[in-house]
PDB file of N, CA and C in Angstrom:
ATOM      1  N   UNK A   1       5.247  15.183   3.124  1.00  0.00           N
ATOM      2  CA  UNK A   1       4.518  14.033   2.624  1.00  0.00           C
ATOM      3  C   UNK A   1       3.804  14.470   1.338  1.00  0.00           C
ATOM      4  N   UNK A   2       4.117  13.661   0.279  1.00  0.00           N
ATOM      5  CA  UNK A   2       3.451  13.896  -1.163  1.00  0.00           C
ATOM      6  C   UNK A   2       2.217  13.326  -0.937  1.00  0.00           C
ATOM      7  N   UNK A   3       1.453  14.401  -1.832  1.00  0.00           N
ATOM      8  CA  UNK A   3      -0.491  14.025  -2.071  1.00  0.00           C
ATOM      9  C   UNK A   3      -0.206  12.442  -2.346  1.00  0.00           C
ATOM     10  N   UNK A   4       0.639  11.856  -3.506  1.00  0.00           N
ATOM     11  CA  UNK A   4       0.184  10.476  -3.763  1.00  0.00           C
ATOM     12  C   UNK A   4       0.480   9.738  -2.317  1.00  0.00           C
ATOM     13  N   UNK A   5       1.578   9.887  -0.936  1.00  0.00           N
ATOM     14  CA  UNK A   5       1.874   9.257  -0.376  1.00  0.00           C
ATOM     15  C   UNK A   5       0.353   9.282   0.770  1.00  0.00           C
ATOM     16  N   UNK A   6      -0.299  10.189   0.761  1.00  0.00           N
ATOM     17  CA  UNK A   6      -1.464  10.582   1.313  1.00  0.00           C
ATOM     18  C   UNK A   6      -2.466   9.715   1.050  1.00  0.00           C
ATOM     19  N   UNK A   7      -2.905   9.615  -0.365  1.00  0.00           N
ATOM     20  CA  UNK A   7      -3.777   8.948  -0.963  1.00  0.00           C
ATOM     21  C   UNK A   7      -3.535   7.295  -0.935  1.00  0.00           C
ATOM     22  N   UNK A   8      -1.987   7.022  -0.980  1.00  0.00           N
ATOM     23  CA  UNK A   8      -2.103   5.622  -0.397  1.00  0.00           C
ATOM     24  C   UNK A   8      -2.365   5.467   1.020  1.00  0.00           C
ATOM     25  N   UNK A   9      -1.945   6.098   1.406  1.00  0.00           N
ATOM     26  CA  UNK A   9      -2.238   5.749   3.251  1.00  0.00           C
ATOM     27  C   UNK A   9      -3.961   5.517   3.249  1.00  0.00           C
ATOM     28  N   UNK A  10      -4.834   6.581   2.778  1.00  0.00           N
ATOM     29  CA  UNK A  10      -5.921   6.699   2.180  1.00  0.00           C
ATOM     30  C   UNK A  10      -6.480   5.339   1.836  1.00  0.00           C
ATOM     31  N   UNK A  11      -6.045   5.162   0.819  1.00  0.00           N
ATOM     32  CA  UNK A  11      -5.982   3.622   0.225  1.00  0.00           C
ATOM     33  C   UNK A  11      -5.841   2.169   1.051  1.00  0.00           C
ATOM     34  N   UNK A  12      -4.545   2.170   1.753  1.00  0.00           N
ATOM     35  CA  UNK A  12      -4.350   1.111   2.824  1.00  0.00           C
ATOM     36  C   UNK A  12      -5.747   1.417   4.045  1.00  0.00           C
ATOM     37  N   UNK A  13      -6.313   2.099   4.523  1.00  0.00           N
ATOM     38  CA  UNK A  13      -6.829   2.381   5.673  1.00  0.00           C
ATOM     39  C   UNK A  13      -8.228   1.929   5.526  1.00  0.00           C
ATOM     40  N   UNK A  14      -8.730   2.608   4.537  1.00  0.00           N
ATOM     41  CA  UNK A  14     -10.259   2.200   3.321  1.00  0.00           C
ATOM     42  C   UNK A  14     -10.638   0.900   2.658  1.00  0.00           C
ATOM     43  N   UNK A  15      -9.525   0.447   2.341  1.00  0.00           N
ATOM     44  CA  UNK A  15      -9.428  -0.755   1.850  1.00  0.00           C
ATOM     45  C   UNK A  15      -9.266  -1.978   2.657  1.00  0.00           C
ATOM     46  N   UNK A  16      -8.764  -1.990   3.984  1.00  0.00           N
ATOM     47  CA  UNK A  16      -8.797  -2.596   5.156  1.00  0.00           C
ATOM     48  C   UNK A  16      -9.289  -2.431   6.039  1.00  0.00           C
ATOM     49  N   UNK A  17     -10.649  -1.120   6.055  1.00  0.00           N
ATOM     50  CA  UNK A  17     -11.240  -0.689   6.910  1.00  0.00           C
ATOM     51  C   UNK A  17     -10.825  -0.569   8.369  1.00  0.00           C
ATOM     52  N   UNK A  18      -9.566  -0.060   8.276  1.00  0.00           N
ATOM     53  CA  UNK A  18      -8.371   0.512   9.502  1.00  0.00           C
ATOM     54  C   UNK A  18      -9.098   1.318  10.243  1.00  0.00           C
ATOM     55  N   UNK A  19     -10.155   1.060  11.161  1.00  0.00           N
ATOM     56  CA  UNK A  19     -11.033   2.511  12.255  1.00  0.00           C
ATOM     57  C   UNK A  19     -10.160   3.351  13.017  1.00  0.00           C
ATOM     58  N   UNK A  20      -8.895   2.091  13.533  1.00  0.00           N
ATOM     59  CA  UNK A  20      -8.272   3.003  15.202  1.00  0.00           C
ATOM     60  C   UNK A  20      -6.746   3.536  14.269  1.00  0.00           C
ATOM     61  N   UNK A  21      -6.920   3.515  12.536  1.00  0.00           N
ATOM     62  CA  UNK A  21      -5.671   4.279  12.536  1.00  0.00           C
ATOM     63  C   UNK A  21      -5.766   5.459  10.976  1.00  0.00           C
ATOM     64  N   UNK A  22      -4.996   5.894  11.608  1.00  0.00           N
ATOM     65  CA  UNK A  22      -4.722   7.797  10.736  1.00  0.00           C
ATOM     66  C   UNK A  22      -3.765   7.686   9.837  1.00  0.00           C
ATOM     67  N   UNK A  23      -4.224   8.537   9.154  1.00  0.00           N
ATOM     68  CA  UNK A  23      -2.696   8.469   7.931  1.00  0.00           C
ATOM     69  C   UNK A  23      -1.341   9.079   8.824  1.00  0.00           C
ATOM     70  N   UNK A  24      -1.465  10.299   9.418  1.00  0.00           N
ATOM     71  CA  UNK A  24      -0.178  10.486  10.551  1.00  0.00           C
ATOM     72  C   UNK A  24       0.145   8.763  11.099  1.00  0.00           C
ATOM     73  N   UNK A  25      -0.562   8.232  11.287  1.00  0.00           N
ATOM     74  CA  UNK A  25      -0.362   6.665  12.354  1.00  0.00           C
ATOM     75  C   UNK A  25       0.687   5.774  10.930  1.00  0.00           C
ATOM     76  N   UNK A  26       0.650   5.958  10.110  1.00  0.00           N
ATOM     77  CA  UNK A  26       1.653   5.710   8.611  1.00  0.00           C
ATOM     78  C   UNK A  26       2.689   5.911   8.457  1.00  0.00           C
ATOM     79  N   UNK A  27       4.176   5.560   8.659  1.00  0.00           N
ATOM     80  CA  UNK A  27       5.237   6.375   8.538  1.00  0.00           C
ATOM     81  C   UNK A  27       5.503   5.747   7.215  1.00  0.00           C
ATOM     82  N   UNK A  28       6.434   6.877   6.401  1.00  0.00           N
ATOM     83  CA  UNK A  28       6.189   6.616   4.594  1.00  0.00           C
ATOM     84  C   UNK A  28       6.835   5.384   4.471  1.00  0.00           C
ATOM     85  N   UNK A  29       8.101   5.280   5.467  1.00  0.00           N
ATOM     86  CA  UNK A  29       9.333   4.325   5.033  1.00  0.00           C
ATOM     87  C   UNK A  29       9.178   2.762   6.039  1.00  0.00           C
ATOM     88  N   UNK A  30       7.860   2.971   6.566  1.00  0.00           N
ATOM     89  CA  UNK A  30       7.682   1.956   7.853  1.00  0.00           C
ATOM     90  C   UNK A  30       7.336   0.860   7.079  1.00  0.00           C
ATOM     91  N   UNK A  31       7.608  -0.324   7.888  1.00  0.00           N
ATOM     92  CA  UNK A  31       7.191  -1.632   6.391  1.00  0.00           C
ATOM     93  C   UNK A  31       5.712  -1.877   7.162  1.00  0.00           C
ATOM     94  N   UNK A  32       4.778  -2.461   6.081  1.00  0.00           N
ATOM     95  CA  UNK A  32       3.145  -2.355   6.152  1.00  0.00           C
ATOM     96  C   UNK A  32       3.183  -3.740   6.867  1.00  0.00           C
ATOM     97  N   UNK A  33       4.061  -4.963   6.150  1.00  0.00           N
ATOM     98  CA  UNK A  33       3.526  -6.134   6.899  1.00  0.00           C
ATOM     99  C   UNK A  33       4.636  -7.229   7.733  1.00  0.00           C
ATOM    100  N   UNK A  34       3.901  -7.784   8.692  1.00  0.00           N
ATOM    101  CA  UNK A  34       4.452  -8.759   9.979  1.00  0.00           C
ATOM    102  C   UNK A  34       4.915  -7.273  10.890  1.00  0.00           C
ATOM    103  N   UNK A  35       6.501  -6.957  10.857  1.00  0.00           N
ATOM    104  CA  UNK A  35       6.164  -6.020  11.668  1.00  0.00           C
ATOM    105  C   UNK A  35       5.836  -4.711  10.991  1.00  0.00           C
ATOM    106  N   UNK A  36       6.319  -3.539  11.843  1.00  0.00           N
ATOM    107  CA  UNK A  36       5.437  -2.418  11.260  1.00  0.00           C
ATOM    108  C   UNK A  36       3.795  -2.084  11.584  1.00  0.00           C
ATOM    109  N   UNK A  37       3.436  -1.826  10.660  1.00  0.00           N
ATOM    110  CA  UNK A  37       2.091  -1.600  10.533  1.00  0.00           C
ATOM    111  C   UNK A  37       1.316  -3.046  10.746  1.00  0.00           C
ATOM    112  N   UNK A  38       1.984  -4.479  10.637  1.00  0.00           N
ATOM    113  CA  UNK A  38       1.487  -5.566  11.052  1.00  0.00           C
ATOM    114  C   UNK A  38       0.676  -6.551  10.341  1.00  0.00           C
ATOM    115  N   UNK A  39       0.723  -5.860   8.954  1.00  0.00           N
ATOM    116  CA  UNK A  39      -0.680  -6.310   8.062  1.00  0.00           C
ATOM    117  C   UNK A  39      -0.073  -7.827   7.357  1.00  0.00           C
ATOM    118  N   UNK A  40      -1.382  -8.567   6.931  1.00  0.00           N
ATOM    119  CA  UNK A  40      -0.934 -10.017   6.342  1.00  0.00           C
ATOM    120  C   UNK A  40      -1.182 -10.343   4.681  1.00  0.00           C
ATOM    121  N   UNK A  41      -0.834 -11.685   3.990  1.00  0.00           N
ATOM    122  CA  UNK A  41      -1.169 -11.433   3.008  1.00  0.00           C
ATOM    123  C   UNK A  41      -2.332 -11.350   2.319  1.00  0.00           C
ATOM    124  N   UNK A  42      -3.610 -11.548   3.265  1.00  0.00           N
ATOM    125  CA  UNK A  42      -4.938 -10.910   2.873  1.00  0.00           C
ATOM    126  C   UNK A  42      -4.991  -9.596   2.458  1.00  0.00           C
ATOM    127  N   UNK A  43      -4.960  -9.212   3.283  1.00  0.00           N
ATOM    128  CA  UNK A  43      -4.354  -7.486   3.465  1.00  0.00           C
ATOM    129  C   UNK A  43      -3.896  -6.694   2.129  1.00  0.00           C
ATOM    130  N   UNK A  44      -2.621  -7.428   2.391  1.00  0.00           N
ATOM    131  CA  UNK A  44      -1.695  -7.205   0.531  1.00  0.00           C
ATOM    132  C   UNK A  44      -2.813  -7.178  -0.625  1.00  0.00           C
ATOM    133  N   UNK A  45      -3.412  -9.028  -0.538  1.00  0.00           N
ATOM    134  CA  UNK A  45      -4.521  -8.965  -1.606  1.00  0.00           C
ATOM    135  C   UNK A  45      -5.525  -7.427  -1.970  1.00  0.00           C
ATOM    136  N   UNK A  46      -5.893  -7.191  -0.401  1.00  0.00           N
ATOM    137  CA  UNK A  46      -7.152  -5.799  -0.422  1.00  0.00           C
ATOM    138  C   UNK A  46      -6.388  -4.873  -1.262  1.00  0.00           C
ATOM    139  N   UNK A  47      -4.958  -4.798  -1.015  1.00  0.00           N
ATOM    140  CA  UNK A  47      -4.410  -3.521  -1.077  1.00  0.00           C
ATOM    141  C   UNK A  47      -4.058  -3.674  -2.434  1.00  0.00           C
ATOM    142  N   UNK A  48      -3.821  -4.967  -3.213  1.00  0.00           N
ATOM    143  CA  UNK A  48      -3.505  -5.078  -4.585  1.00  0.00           C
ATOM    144  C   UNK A  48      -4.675  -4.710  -5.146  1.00  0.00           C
ATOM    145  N   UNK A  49      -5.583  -4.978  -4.823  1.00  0.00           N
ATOM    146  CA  UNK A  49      -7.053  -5.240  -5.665  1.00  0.00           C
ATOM    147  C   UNK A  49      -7.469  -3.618  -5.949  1.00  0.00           C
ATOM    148  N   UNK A  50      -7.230  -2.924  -4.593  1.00  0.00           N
ATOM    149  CA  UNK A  50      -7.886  -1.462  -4.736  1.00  0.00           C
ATOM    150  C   UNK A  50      -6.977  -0.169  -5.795  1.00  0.00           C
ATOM    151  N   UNK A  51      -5.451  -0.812  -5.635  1.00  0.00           N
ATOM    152  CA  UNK A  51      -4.507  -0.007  -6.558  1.00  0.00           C
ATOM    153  C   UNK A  51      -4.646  -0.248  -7.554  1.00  0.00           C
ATOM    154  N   UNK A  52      -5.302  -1.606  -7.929  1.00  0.00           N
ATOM    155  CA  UNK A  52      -5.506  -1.869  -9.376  1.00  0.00           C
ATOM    156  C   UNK A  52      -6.744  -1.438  -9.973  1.00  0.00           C
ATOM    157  N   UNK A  53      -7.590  -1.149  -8.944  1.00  0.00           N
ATOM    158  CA  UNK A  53      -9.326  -0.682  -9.873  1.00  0.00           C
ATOM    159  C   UNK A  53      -8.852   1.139  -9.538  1.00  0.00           C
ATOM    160  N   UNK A  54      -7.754   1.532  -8.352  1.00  0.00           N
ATOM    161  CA  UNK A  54      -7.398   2.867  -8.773  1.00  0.00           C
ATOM    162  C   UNK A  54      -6.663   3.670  -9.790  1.00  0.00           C
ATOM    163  N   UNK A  55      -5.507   3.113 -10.267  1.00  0.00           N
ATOM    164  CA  UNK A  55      -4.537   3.311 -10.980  1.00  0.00           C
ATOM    165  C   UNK A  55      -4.454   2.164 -12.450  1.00  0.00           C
ATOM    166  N   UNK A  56      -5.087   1.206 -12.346  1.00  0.00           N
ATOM    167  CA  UNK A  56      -5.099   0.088 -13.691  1.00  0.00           C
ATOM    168  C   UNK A  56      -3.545  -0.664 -13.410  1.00  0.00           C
ATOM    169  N   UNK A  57      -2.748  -0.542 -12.572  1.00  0.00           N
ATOM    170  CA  UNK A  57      -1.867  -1.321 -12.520  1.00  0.00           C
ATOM    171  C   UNK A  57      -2.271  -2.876 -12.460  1.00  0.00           C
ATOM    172  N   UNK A  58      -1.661  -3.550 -13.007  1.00  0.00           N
ATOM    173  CA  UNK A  58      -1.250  -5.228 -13.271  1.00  0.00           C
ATOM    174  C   UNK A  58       0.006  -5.522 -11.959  1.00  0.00           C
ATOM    175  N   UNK A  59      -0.872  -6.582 -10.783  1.00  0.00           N
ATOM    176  CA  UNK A  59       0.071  -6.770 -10.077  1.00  0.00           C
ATOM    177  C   UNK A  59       0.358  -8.491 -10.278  1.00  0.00           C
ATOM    178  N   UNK A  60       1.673  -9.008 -10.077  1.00  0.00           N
ATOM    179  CA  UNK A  60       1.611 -10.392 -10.043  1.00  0.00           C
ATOM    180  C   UNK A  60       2.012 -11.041  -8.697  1.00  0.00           C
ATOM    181  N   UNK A  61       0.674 -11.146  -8.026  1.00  0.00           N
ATOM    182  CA  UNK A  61       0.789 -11.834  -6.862  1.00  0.00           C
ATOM    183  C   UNK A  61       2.179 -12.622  -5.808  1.00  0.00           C
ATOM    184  N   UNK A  62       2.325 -13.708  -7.194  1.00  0.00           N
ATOM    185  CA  UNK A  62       3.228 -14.502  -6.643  1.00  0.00           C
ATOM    186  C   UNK A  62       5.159 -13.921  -7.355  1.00  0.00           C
ATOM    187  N   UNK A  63       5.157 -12.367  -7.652  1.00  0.00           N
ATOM    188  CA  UNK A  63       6.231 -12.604  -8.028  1.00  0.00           C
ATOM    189  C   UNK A  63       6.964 -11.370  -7.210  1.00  0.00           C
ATOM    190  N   UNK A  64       8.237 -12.032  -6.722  1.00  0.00           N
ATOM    191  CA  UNK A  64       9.328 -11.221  -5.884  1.00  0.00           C
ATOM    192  C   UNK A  64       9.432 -10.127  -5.536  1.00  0.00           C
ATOM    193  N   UNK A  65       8.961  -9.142  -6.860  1.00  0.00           N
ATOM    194  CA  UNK A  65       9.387  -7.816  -7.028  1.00  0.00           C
ATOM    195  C   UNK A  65       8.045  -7.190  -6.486  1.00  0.00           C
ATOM    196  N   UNK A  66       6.998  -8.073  -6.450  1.00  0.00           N
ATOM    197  CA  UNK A  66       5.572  -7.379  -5.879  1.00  0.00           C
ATOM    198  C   UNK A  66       6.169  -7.166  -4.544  1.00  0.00           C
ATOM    199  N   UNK A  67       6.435  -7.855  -3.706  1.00  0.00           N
ATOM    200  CA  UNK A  67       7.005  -8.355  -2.726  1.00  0.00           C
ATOM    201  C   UNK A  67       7.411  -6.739  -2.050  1.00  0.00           C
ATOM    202  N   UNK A  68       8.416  -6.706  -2.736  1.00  0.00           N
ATOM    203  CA  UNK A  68       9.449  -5.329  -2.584  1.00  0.00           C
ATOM    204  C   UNK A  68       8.675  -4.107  -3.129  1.00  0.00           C
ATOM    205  N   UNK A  69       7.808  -4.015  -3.713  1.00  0.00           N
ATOM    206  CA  UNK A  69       6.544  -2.709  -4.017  1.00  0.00           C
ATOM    207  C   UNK A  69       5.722  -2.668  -2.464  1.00  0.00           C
ATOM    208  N   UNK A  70       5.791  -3.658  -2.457  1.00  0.00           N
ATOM    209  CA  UNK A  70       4.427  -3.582  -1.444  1.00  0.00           C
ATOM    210  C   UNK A  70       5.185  -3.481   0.540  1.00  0.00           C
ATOM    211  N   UNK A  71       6.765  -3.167   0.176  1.00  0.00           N
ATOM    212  CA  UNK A  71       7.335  -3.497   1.571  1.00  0.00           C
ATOM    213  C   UNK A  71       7.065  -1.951   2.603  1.00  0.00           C
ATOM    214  N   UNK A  72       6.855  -0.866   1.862  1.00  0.00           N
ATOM    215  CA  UNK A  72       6.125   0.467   2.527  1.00  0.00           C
ATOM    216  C   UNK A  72       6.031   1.273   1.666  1.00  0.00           C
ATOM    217  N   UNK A  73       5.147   2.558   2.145  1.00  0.00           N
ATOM    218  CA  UNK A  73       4.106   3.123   1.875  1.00  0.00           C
ATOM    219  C   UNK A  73       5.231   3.883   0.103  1.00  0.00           C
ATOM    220  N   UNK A  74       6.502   4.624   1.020  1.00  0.00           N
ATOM    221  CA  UNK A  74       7.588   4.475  -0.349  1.00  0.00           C
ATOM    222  C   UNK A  74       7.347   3.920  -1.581  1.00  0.00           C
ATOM    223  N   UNK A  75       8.027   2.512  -1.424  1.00  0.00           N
ATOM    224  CA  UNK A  75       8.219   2.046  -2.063  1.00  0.00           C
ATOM    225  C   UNK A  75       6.296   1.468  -2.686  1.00  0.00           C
ATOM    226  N   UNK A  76       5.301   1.928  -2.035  1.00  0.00           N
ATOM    227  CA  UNK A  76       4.361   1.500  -3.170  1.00  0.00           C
ATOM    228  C   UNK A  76       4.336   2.805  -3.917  1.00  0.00           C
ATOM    229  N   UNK A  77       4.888   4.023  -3.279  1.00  0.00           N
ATOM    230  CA  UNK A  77       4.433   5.241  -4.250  1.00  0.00           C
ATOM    231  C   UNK A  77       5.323   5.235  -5.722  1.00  0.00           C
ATOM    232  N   UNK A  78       6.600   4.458  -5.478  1.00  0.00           N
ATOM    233  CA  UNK A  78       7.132   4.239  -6.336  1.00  0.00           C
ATOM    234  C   UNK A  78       6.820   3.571  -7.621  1.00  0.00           C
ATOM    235  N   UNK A  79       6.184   2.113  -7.004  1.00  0.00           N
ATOM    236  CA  UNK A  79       5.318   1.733  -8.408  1.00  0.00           C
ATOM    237  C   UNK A  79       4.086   2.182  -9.151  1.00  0.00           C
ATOM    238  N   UNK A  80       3.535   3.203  -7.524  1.00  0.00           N
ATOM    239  CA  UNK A  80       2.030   3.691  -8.600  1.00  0.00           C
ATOM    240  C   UNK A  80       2.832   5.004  -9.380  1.00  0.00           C
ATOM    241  N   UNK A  81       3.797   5.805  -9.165  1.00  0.00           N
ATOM    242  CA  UNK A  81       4.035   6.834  -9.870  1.00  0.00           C
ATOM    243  C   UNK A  81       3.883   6.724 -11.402  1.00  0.00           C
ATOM    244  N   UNK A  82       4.444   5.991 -11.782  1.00  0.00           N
ATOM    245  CA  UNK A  82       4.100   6.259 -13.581  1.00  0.00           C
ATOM    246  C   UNK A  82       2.504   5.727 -13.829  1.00  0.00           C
ATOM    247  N   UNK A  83       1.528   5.417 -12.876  1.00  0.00           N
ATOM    248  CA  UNK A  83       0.389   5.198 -13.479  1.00  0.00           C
ATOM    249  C   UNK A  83      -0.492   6.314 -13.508  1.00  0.00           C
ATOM    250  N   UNK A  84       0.403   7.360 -12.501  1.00  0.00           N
ATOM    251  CA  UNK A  84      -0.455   8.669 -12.020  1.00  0.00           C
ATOM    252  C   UNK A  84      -0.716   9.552 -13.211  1.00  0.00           C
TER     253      UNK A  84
END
């Protein structure tokens, strides 16, 4: 597990104030929301809001490809990588 994949789990847990779960409780490739990890699009919002005051990324809510960034822990390390 890469430090950045750490620091998002970090991120998702803090930002949703997750008490009963661990970054081990995270699998990298597990999807975060409905099933999976279970989370909704509030959730997403927390999790957009905090990557963006962490990293300065520009997310667009309503468009497709957010969609597919935000489907696990992966694929978000993928879009924060070039902000790192």
């Amino acid at each position: 597990m890469s430090e950045l994949h750490i620091e998002l789990k970090r991120i998702i847990i803090e930002s949703l104030d997750l008490e009963d779960i661990s970054i081990d409780d995270i699998m990298d490739d597990e999807a975060l929301f409905v099933e999976g990890l279970g989370l909704d699009s509030i959730d997403a919002l927390e999790i957009g809001l905090a990557l963006q005051k962490r990293y300065g990324i520009k997310i667009k809510a309503s468009a497709e490809e957010t969609r597919q960034h935000f489907y696990s822990v992966n694929t978000l390390a993928a879009l924060v990588a070039p902000y790192q």
